[in-house]
Protein backbone atom coordinates (compact mmCIF):
# COMPACT_ATOMS: atom_id res chain seq x y z
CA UNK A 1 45.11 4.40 -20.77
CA UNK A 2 42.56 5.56 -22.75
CA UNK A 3 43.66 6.64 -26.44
CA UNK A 4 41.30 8.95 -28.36
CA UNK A 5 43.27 8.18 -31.81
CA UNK A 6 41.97 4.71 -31.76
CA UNK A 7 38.70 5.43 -31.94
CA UNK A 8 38.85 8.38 -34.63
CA UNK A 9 40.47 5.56 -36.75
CA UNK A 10 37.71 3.03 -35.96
CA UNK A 11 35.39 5.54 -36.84
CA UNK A 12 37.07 6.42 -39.67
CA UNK A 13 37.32 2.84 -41.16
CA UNK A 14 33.52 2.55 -40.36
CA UNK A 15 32.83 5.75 -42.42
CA UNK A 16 34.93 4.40 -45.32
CA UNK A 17 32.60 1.34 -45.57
CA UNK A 18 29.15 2.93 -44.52
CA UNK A 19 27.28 0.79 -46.73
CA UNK A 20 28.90 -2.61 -45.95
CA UNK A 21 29.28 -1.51 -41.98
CA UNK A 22 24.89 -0.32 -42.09
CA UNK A 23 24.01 -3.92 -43.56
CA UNK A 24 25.87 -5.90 -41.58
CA UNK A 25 24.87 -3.87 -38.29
CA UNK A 26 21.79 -4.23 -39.48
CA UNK A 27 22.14 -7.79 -39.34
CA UNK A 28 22.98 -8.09 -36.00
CA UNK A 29 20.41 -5.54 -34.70
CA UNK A 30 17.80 -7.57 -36.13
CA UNK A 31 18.80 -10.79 -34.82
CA UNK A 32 18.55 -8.92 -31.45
CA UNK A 33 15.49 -7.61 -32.14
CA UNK A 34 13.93 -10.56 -32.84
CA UNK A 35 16.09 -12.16 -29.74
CA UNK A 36 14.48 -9.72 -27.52
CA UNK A 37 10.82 -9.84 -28.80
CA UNK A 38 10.46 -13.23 -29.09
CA UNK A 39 11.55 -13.67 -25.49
CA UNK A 40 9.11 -11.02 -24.43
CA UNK A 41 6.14 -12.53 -26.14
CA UNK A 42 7.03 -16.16 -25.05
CA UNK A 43 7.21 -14.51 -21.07
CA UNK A 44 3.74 -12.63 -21.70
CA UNK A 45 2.60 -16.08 -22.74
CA UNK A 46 3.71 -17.41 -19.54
CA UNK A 47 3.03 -14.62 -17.38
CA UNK A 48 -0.98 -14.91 -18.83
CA UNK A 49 -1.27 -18.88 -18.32
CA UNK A 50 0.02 -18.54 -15.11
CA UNK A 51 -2.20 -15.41 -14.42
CA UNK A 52 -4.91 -17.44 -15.15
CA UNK A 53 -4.35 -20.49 -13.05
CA UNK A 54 -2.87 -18.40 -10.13
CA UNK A 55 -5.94 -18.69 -7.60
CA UNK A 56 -5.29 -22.40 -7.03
CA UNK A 57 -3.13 -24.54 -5.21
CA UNK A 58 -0.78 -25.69 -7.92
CA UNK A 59 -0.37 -29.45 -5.98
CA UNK A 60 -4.12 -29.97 -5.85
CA UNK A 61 -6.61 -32.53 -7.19
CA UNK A 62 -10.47 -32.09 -6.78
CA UNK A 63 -12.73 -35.52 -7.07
CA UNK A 64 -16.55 -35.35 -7.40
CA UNK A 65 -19.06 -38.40 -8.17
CA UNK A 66 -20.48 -39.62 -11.15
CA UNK A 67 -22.72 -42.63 -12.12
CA UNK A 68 -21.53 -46.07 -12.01
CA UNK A 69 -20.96 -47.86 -15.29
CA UNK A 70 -20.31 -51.59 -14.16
CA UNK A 71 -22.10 -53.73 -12.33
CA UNK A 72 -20.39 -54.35 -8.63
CA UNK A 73 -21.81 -56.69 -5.99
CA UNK A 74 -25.49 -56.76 -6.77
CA UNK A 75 -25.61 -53.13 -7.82
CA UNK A 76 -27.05 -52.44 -11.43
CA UNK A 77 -24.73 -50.16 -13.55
CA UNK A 78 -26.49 -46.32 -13.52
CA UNK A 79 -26.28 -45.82 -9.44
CA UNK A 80 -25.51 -42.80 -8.04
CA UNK A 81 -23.48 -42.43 -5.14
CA UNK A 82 -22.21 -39.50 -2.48
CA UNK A 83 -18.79 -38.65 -1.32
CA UNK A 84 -19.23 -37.77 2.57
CA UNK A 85 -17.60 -36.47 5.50
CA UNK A 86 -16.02 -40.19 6.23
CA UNK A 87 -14.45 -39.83 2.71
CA UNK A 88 -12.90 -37.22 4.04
CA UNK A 89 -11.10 -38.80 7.09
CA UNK A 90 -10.23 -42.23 5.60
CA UNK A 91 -8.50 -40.37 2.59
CA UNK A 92 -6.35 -38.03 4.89
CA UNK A 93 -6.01 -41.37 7.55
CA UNK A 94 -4.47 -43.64 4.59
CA UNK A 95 -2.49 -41.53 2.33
CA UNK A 96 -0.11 -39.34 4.77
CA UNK A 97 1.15 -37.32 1.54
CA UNK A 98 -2.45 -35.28 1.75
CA UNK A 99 -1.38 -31.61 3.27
CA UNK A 100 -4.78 -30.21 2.87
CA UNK A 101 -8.34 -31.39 2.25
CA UNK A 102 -11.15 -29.83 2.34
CA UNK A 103 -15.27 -31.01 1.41
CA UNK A 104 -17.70 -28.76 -0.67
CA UNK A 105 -21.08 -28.22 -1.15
CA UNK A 106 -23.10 -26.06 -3.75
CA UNK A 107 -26.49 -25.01 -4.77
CA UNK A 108 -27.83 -25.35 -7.67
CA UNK A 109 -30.29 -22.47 -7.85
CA UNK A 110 -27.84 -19.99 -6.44
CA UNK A 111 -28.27 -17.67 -3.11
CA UNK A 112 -30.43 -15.36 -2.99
CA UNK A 113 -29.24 -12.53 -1.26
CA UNK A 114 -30.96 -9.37 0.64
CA UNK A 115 -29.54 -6.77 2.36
CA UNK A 116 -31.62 -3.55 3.24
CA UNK A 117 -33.46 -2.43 0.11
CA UNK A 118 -30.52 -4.39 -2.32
CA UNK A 119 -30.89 -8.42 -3.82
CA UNK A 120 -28.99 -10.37 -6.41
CA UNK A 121 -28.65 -14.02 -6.97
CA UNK A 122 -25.06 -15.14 -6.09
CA UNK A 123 -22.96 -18.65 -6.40
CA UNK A 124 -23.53 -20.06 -3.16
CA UNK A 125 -21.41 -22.66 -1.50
CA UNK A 126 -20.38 -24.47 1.43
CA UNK A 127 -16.90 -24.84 2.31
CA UNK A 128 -14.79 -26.16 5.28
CA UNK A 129 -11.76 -24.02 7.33
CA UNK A 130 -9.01 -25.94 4.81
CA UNK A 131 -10.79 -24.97 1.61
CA UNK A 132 -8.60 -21.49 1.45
CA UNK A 133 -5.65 -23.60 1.45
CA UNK A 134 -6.15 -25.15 -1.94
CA UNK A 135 -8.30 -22.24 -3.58
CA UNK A 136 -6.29 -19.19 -2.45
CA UNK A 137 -8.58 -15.90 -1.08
CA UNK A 138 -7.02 -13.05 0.12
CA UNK A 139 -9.16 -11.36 3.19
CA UNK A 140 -9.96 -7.54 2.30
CA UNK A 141 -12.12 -7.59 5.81
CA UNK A 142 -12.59 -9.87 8.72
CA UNK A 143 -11.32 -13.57 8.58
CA UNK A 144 -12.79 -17.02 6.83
CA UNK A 145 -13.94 -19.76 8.93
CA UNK A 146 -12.25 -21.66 11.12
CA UNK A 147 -12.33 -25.28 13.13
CA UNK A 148 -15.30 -24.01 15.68
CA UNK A 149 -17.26 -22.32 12.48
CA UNK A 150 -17.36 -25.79 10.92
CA UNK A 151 -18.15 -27.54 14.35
CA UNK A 152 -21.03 -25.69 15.65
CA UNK A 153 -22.77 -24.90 12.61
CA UNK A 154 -22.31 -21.08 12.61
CA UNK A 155 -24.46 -19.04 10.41
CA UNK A 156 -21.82 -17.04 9.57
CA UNK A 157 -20.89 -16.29 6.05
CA UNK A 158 -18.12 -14.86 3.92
CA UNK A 159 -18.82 -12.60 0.90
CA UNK A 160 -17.02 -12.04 -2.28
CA UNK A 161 -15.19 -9.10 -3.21
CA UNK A 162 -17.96 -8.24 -5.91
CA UNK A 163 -20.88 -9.00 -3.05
CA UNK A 164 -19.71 -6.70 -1.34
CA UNK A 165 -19.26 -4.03 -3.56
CA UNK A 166 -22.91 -4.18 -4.81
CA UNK A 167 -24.85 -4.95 -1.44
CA UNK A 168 -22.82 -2.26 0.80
CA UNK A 169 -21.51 1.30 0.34
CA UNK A 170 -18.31 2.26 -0.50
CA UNK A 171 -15.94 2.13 2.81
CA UNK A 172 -18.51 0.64 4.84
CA UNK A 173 -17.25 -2.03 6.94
CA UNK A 174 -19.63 -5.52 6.60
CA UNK A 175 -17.90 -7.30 9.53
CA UNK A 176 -20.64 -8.14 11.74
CA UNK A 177 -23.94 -7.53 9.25
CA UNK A 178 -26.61 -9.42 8.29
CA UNK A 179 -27.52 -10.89 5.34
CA UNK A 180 -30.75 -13.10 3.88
CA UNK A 181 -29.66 -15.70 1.79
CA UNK A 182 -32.49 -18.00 0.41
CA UNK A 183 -34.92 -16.52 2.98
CA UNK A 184 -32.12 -17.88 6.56
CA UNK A 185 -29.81 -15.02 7.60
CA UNK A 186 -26.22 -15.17 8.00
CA UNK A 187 -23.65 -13.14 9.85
CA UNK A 188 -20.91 -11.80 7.27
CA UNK A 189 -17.42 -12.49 9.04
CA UNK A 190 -15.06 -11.71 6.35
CA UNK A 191 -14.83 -10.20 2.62
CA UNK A 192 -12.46 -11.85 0.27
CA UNK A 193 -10.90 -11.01 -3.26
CA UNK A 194 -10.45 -14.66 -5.13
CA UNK A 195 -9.23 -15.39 -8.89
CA UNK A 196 -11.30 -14.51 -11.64
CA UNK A 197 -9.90 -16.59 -14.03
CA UNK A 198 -9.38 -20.33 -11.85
CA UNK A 199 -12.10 -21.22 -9.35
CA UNK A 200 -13.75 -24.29 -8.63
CA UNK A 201 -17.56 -24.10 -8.85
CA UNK A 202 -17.68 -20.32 -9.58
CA UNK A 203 -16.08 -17.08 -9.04
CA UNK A 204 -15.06 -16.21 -5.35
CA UNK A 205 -15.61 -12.32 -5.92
CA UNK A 206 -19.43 -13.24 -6.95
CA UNK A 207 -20.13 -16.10 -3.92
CA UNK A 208 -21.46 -16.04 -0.78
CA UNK A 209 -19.74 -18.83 1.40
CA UNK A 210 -21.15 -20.73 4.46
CA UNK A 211 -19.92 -23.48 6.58
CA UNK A 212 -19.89 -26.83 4.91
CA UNK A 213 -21.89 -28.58 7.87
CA UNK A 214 -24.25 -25.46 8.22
CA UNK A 215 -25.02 -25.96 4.24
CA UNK A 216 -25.79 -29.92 4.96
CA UNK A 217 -27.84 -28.95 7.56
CA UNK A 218 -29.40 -26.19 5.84
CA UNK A 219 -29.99 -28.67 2.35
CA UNK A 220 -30.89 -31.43 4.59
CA UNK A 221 -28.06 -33.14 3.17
CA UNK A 222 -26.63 -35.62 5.89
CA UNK A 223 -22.76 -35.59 5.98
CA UNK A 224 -23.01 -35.56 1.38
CA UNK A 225 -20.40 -33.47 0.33
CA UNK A 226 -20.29 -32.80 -3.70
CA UNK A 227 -16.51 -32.86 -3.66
CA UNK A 228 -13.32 -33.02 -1.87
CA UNK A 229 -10.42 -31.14 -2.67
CA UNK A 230 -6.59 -32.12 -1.92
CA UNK A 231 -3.41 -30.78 -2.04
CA UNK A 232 -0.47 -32.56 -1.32
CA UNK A 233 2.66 -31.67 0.15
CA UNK A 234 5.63 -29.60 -2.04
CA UNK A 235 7.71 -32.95 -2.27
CA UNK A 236 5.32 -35.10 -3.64
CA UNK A 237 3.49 -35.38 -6.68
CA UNK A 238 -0.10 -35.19 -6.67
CA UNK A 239 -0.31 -37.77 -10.01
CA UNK A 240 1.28 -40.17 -7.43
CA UNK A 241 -1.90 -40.37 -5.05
CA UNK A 242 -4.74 -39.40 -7.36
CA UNK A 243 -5.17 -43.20 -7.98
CA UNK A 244 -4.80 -44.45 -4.62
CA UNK A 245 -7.85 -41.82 -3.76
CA UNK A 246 -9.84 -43.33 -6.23
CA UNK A 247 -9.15 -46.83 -4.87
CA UNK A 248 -10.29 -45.62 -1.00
CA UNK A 249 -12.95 -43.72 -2.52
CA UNK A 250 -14.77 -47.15 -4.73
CA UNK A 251 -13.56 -49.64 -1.68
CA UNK A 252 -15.71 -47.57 0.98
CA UNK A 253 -18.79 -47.13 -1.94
CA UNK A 254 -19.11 -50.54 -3.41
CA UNK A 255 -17.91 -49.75 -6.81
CA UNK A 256 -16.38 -51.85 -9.01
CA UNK A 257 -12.68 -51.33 -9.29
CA UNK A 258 -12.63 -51.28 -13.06
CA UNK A 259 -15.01 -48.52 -13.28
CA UNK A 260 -13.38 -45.27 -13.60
CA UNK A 261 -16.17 -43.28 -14.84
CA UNK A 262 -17.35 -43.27 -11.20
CA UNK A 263 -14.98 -41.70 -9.63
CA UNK A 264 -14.07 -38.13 -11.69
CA UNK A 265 -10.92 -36.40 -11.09
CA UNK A 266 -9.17 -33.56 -12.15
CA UNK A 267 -5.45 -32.70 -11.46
CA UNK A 268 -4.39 -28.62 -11.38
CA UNK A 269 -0.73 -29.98 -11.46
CA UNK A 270 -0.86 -31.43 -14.99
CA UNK A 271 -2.45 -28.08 -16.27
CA UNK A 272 0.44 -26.45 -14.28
CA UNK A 273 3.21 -28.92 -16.26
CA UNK A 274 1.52 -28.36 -19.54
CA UNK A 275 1.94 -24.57 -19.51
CA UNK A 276 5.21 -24.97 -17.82
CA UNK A 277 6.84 -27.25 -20.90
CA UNK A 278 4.83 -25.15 -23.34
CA UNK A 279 6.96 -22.15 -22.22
CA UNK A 280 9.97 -23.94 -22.19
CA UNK A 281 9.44 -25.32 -25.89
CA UNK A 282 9.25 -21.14 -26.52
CA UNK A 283 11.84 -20.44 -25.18
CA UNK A 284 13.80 -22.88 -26.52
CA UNK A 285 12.79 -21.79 -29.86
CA UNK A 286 13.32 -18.26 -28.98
CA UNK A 287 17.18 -19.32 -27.69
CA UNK A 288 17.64 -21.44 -31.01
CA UNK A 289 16.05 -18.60 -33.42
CA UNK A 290 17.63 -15.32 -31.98
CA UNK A 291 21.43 -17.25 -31.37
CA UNK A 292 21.33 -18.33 -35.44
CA UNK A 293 20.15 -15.05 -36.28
CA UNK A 294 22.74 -12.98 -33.89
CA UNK A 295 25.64 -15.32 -35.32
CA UNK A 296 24.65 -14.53 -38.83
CA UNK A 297 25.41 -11.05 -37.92
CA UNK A 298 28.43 -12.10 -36.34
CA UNK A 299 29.75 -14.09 -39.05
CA UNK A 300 28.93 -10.48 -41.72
CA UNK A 301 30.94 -8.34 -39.03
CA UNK A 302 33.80 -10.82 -39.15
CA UNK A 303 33.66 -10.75 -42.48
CA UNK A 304 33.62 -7.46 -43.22
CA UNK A 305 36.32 -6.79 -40.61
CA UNK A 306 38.36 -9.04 -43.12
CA UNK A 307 37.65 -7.18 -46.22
CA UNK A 308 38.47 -3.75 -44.04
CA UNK A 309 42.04 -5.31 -43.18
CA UNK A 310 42.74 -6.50 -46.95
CA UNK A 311 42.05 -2.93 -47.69
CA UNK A 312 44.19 -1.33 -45.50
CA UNK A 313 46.79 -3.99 -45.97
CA UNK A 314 49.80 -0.93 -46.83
CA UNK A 315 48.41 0.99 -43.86
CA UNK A 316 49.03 -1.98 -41.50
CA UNK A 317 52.11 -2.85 -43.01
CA UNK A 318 53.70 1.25 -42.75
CA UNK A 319 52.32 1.03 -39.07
CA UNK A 320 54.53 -1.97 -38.54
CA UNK A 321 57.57 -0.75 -39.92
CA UNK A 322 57.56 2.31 -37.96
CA UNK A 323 57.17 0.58 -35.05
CA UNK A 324 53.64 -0.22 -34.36
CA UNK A 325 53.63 -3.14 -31.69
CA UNK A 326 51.40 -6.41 -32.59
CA UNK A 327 48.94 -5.09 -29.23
CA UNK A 328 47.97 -2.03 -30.64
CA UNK A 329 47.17 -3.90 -34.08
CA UNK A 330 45.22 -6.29 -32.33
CA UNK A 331 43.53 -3.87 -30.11
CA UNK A 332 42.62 -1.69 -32.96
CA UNK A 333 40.83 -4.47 -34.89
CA UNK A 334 39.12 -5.95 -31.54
CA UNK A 335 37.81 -2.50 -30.71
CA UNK A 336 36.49 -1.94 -34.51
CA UNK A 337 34.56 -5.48 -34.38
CA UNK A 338 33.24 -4.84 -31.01
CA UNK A 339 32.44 -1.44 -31.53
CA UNK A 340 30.08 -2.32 -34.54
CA UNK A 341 28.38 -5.25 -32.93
CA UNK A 342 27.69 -3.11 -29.51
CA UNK A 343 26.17 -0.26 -31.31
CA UNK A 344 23.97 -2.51 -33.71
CA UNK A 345 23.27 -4.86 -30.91
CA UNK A 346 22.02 -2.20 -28.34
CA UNK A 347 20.65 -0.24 -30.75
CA UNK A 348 18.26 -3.82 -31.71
CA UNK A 349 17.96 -4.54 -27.81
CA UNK A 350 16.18 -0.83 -27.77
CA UNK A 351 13.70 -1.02 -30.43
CA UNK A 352 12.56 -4.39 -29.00
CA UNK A 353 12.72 -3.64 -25.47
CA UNK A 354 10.41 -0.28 -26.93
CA UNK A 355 7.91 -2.51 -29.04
CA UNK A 356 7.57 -4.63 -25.76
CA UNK A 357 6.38 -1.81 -23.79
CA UNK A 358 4.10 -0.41 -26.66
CA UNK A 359 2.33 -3.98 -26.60
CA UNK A 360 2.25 -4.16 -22.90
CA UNK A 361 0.06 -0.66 -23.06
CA UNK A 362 -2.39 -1.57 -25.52
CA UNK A 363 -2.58 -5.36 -23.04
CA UNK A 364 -3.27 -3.44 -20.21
CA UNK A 365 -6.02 -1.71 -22.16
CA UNK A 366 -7.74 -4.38 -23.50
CA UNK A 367 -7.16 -6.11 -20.62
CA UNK A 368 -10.82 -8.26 -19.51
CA UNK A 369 -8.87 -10.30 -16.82
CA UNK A 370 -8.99 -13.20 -18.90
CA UNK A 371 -6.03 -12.62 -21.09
CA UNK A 372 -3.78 -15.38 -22.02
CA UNK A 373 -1.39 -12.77 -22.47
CA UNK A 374 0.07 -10.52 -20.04
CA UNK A 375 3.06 -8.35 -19.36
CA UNK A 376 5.27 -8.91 -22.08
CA UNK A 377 8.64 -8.15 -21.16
CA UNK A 378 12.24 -9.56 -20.28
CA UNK A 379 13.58 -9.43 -16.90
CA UNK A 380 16.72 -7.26 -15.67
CA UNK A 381 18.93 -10.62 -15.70
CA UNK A 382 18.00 -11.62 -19.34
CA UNK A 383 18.66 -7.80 -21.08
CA UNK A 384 22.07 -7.99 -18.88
CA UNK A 385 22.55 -11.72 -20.41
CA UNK A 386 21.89 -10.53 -23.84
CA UNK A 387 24.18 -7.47 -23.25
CA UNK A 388 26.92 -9.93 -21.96
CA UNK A 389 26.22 -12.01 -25.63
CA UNK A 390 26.41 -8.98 -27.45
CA UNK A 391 30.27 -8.03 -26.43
CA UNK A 392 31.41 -11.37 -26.11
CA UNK A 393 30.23 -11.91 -29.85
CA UNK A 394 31.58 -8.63 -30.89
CA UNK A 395 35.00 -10.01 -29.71
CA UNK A 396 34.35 -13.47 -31.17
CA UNK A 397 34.00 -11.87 -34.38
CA UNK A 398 37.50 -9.36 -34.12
CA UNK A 399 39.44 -12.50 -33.46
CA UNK A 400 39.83 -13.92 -37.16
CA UNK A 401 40.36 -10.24 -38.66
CA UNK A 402 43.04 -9.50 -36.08
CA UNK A 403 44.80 -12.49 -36.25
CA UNK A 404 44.53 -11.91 -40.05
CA UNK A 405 46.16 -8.45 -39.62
CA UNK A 406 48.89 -9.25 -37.17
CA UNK A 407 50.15 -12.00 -40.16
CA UNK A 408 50.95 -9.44 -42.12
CA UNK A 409 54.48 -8.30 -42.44
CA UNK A 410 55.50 -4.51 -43.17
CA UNK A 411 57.96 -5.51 -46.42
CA UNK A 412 54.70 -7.36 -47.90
CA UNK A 413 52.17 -5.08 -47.38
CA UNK A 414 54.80 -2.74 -48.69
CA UNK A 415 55.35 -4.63 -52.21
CA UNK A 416 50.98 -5.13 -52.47
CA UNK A 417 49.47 -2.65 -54.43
């Protein structure tokens, strides 16, 4: 049952000891203050690196061509070489751990682009029907290209977000228009919204995509591709068969085995595993920080708890002799202790759950979509984890004072003065 006496007398003893019972609240607010802030900060952290690398396939590996450095089988050091379409099929026929790959091409001097009475010079690539597996584009309008675009050279084309926004009207649909890029027209099939913040060889809202064999044919090109991106299946680690790519890659090209300036490679997963043991390293430190600071406060409440009981020793001991039972001693002392640190504690969790949102605002203000910091706050399952922490410390700290109090017998407490 629920007994309103108790709590008068916790209150009571709280009042009697306002300054001792403020401090060490105070305490234990701050440490979960600082508990709850530094977790928000370290997940904004997180949340913004991960913002930032979100328009890639996190398993992926892109490899381009560079100069040799080594002499190899009568060729002088210097050469430059070309990754083609065979590339392409002897890396996906020899390593069965490839999910996805996909060949690129891009211009150097841009596309320009004409529609109506509007131009503007856009990134202007070549890509294959796997390529939106590795760099993720969601379709606002239409479709991308598929197997038969690639195959019969289409002259279609698909536009970025941004393209579209400054060659067409608002609401009008592009499916099916024509546009002039670098004086050869193109059918737009499809508008799509990419990353702004990861992209490979420029952003996808600003870039005006072809088919990859309608580009070679376009550049003159052959079957050269400028570089081949891969992503691997979920199981397997894409560290695992970057080498083994570079091996196929100098066997089929004459290039020395030993020269690893040739082949260039960079891995998305290893920037995905940096970020993701950076934010584990802050959280760690936020665990390690905001537990020492919260048991500080703990260790004050149980302290002061034990300077309450001394002081109320001939109260205890009167209760006891008429009758009071060992329970509602215990009880009593449990519900002072946990009282305190639940009051403090939410009353901590608040202000930094409020400072959170406050920075989050100003974030979202400032926001140029290349923050490294975004949405700062803790989820649903941590602020019920710290709430969990809170009570079970606020009981941790009642059990020394009421064992204290239920040692002490009525005829001593009677005799102390």
């Amino acid at each position: 049952m629920f007994d309103i006496d108790i709590y008068k007398e916790i209150w009571q003893t709280i009042s009697r000891n306002k300054m001792r019972s403020f401090l060490t609240g105070f305490g234990v607010a701050w440490g979960v203050f600082m508990f709850v802030v530094m977790l928000g900060i370290g997940n904004g952290f997180n949340n913004g690196m991960q913002q930032n690398v979100d328009g890639i396939s996190q398993n992926s590996m892109f490899v381009f061509s560079n100069a040799t450095t080594v002499e190899y089988k009568g060729f002088n050091p210097g050469r430059f070489w070309s990754m083609n379409n065979e590339d392409i099929d002897i890396l996906q026929e020899n390593i069965p751990e490839i999910e996805y790959i996909s060949g690129m091409m891009f211009s150097n001097q841009g596309g320009n682009t004409v529609r109506e009475e509007r131009s503007e010079n856009y990134n202007f690539r070549g890509i294959d029907h796997n390529h939106t597996k590795i760099e993720k584009l969601n379709v606002l309008q239409g479709r991308t290209f598929n197997y038969l675009d690639i195959k019969e050279k289409r002259k279609n084309c698909i536009i970025g977000k941004q393209v579209y926004e400054q060659l067409f009207k608002p609401g009008e649909t592009a499916i099916g228009e024509q546009l002039s890029v670098n004086g050869l027209y193109y059918i737009v099939i499809g508008v799509v919204n990419g990353s702004e913040n990861m992209n490979i060889g420029g952003d996808a809202n600003t870039s005006v995509f072809i088919p990859l064999s309608t580009m070679q044919q376009v550049n003159n090109a052959g079957n050269d591709i400028h570089m081949i991106g891969i992503a691997a299946y979920d199981d397997v680690n894409i560290k695992n068969i970057e080498q083994r790519v570079k091996d196929l890659l100098k066997a089929k090209h004459n290039i020395a085995p030993t020269d690893d300036a040739a082949v260039n490679a960079f891995n998305i997963q290893e920037m995905f595993l940096m970020f993701k043991y950076l934010f584990l390293g802050i959280q760690i430190l936020t665990w390690i920080v905001g537990m020492g600071t919260l048991l500080a406060g703990v260790v004050g409440i149980s302290n002061i708890m034990l300077v309450s009981i001394r002081e109320r020793t001939n109260e205890i001991g009167i209760r006891r002799a008429l009758g009071a039972r060992p329970k509602t001693i215990l009880s009593q002392i449990m519900s002072e202790s946990l009282l305190l640190t639940f009051v403090a504690g939410y009353s901590g969790f608040f202000l930094g759950v409020l400072l959170l949102t406050a920075v989050e605002k100003v974030t979202q203000m400032n926001d140029d979509g290349m923050s490294m910091f975004a949405n700062p706050q803790i989820s649903f399952g941590m602020g019920i984890t710290a709430l969990l922490i809170l009570i079970v410390s606020g009981l941790i700290a009642g059990i020394i004072p009421a064992k204290s109090a239920l040692r002490i017998k009525a005829i001593d407490a009677l005799r102390d003065e």
